[in-house]
PDB file of N, CA and C in Angstrom:
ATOM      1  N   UNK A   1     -63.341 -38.553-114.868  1.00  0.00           N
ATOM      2  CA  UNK A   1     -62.274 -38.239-113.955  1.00  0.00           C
ATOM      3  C   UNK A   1     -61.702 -36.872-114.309  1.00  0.00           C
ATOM      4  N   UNK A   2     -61.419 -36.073-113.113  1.00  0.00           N
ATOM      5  CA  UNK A   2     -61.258 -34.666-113.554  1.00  0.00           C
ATOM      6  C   UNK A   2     -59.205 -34.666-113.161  1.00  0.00           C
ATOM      7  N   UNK A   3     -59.135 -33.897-114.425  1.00  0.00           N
ATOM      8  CA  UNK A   3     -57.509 -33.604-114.789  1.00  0.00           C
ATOM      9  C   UNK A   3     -57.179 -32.333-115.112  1.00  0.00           C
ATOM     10  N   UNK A   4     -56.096 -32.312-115.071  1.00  0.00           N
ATOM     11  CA  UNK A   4     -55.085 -30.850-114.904  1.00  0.00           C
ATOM     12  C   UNK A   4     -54.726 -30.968-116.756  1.00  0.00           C
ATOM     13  N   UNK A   5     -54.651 -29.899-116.924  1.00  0.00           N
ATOM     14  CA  UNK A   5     -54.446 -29.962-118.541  1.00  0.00           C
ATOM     15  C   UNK A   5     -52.850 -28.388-118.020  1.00  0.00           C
ATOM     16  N   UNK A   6     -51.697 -28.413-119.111  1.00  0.00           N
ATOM     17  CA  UNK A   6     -51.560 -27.079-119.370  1.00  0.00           C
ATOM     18  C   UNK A   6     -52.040 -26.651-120.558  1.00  0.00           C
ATOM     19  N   UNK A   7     -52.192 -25.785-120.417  1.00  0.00           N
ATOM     20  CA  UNK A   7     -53.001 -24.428-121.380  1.00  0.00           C
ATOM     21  C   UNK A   7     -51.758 -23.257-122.200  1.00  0.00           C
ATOM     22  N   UNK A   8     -51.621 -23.048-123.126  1.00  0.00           N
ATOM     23  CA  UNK A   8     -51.174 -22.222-123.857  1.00  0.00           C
ATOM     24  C   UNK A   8     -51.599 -20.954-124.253  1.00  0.00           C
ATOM     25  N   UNK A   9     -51.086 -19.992-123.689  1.00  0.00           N
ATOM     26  CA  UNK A   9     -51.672 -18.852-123.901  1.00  0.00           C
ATOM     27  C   UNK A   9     -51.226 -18.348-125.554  1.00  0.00           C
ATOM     28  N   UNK A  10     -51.966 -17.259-125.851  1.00  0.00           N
ATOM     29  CA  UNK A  10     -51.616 -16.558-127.468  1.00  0.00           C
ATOM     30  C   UNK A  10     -50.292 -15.962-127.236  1.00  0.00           C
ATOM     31  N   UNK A  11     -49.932 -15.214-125.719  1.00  0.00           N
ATOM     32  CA  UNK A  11     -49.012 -14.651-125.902  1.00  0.00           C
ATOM     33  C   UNK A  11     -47.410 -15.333-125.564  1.00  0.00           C
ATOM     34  N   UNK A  12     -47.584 -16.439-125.592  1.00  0.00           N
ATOM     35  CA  UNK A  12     -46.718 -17.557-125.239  1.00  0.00           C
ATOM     36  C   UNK A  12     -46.530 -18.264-123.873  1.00  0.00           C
ATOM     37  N   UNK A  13     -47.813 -17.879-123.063  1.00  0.00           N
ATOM     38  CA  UNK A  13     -47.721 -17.925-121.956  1.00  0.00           C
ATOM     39  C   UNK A  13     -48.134 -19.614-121.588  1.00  0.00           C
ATOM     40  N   UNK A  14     -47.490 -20.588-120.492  1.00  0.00           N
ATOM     41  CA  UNK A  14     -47.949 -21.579-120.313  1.00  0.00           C
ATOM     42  C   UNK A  14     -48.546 -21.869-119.087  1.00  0.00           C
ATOM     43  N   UNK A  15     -49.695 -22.433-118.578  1.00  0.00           N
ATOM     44  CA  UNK A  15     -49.922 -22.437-117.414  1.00  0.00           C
ATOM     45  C   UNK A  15     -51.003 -23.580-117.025  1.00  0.00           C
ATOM     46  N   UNK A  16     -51.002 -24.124-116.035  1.00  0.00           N
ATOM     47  CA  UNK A  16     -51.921 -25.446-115.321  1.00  0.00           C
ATOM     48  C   UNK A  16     -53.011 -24.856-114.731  1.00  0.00           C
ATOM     49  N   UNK A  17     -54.219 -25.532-115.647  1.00  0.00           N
ATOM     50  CA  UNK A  17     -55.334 -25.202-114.547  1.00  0.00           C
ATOM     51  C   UNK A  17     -56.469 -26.561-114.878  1.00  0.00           C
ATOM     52  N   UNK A  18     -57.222 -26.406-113.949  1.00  0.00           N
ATOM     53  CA  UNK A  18     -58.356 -27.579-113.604  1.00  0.00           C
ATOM     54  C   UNK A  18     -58.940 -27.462-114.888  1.00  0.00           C
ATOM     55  N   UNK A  19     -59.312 -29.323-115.077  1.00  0.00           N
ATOM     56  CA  UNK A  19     -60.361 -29.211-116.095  1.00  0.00           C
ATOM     57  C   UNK A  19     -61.902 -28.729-115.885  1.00  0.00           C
ATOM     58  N   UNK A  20     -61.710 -29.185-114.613  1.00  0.00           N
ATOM     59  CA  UNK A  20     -63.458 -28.778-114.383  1.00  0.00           C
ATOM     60  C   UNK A  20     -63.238 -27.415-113.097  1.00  0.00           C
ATOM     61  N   UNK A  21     -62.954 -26.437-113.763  1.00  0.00           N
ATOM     62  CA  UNK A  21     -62.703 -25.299-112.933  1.00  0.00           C
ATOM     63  C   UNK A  21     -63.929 -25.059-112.737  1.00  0.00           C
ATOM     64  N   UNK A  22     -64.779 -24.147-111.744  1.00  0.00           N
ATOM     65  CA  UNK A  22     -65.843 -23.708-111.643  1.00  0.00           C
ATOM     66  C   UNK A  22     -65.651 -22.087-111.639  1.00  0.00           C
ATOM     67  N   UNK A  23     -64.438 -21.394-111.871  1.00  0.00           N
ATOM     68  CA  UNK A  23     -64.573 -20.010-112.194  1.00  0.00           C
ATOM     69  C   UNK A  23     -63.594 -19.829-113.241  1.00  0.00           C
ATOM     70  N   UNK A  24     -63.415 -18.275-113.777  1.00  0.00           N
ATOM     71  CA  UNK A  24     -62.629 -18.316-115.038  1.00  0.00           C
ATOM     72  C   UNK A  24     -61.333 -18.210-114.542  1.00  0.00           C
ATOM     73  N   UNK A  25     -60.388 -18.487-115.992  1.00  0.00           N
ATOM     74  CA  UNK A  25     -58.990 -18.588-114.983  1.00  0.00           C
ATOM     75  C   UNK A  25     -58.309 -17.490-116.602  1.00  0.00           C
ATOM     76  N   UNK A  26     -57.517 -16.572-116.185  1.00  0.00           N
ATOM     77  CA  UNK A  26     -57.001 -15.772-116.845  1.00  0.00           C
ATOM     78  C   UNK A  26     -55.836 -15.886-116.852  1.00  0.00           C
ATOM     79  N   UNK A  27     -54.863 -15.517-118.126  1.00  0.00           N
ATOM     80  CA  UNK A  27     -53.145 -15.655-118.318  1.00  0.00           C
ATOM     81  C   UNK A  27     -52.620 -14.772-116.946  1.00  0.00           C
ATOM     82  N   UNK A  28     -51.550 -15.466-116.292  1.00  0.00           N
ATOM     83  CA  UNK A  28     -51.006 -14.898-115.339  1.00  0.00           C
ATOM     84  C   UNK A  28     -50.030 -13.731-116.159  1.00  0.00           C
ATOM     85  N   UNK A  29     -49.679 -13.424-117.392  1.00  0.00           N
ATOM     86  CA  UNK A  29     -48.695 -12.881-118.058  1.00  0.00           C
ATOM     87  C   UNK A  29     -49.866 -11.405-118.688  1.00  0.00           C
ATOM     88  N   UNK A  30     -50.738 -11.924-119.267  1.00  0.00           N
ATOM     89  CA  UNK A  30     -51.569 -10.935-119.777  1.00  0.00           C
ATOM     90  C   UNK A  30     -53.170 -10.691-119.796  1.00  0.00           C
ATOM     91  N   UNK A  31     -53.559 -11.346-119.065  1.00  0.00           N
ATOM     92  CA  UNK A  31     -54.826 -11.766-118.121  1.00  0.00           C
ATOM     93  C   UNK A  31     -55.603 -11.758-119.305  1.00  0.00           C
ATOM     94  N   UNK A  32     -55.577 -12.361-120.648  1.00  0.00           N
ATOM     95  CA  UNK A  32     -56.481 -12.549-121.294  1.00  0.00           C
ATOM     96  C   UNK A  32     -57.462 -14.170-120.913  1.00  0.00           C
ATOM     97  N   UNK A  33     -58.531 -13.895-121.291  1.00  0.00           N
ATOM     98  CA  UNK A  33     -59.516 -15.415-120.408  1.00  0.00           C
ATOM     99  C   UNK A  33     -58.669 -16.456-121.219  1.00  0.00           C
ATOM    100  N   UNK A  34     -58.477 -17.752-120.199  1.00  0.00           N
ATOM    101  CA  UNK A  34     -58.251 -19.107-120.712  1.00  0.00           C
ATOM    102  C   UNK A  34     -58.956 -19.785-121.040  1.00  0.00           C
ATOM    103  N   UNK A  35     -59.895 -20.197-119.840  1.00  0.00           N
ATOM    104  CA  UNK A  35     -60.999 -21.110-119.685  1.00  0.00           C
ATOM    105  C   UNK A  35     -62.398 -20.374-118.620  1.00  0.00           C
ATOM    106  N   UNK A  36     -62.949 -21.201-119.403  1.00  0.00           N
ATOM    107  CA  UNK A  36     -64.716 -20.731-118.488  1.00  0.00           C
ATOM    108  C   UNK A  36     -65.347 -22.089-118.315  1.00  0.00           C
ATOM    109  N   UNK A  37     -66.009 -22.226-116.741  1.00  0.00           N
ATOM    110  CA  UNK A  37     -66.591 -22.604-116.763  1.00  0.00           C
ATOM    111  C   UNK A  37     -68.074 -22.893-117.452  1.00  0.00           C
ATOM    112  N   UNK A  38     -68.208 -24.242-117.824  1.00  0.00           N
ATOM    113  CA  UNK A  38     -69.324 -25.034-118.672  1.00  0.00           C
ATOM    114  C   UNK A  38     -70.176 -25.676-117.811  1.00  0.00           C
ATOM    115  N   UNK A  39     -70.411 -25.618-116.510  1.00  0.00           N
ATOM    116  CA  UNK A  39     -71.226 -26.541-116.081  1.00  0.00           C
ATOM    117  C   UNK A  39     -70.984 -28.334-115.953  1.00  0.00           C
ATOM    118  N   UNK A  40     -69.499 -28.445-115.317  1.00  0.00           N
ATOM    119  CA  UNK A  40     -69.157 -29.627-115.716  1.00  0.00           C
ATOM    120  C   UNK A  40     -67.282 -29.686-115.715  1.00  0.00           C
ATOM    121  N   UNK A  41     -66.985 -29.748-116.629  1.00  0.00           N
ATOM    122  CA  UNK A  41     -65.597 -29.096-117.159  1.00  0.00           C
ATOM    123  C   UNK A  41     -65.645 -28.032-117.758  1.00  0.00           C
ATOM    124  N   UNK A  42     -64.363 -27.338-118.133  1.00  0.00           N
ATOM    125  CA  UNK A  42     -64.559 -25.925-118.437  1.00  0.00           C
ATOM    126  C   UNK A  42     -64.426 -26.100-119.683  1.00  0.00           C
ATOM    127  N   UNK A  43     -64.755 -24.969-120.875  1.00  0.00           N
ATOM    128  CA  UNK A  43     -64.122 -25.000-121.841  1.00  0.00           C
ATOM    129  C   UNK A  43     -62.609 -23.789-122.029  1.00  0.00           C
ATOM    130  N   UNK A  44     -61.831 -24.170-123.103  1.00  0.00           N
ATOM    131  CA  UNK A  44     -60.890 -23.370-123.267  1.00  0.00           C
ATOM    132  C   UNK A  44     -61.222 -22.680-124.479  1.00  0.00           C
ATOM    133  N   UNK A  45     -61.150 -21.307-123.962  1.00  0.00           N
ATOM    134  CA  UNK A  45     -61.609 -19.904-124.765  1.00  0.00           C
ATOM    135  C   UNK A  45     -60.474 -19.347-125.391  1.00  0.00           C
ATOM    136  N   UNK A  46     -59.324 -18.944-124.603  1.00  0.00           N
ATOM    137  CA  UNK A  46     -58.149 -18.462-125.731  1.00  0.00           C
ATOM    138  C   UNK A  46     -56.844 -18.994-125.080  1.00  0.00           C
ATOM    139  N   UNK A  47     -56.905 -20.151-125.664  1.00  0.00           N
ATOM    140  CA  UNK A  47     -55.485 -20.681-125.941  1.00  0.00           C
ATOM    141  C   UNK A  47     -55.730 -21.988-126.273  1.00  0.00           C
ATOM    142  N   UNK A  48     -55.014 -23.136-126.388  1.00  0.00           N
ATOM    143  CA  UNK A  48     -54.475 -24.424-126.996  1.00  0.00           C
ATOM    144  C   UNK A  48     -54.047 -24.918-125.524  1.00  0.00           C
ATOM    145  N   UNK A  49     -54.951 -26.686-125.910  1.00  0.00           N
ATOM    146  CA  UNK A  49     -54.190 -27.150-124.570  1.00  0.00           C
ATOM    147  C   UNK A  49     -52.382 -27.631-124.908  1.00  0.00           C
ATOM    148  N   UNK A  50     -52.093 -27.871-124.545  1.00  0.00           N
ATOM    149  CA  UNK A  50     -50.572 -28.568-125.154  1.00  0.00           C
ATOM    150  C   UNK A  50     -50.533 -29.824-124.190  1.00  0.00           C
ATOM    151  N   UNK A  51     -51.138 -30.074-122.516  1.00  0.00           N
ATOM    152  CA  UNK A  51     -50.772 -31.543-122.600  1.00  0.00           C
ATOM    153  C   UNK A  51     -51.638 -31.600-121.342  1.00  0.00           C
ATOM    154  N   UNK A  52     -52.152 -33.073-121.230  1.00  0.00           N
ATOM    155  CA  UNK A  52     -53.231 -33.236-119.904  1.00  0.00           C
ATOM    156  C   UNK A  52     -52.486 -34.124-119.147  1.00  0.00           C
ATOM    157  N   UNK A  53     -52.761 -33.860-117.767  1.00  0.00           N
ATOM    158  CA  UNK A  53     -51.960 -34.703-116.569  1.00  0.00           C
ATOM    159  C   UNK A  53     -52.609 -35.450-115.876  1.00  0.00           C
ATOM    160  N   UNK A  54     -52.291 -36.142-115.173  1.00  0.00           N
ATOM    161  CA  UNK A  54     -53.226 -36.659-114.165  1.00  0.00           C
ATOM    162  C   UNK A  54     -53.185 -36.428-112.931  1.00  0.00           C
TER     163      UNK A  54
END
């Protein structure tokens, strides 16, 4: 089942995006990459999730 996680950016930035995104999703604050798509769900590249939703 696919879920919304927020994501923690390095630069303190917090933000909601799909687990199974199919493109990359970048900090709205400092556009460093969050997550990339894996073929499936994404993985998270630079930041920490802090909490998954449903």
């Amino acid at each position: 089942m696919s879920k919304f996680m927020k994501v923690k950016c390095e630069c303190g930035n917090e933000q909601v995006v799909f687990d199974s995104a199919s493109t990359r999703v970048n900090c709205k604050v400092c556009n460093k990459r969050l997550v990339e798509p894996r073929g499936g769900k994404c993985a998270v590249v630079g930041g920490t999730i802090v909490s998954e939703m449903d």
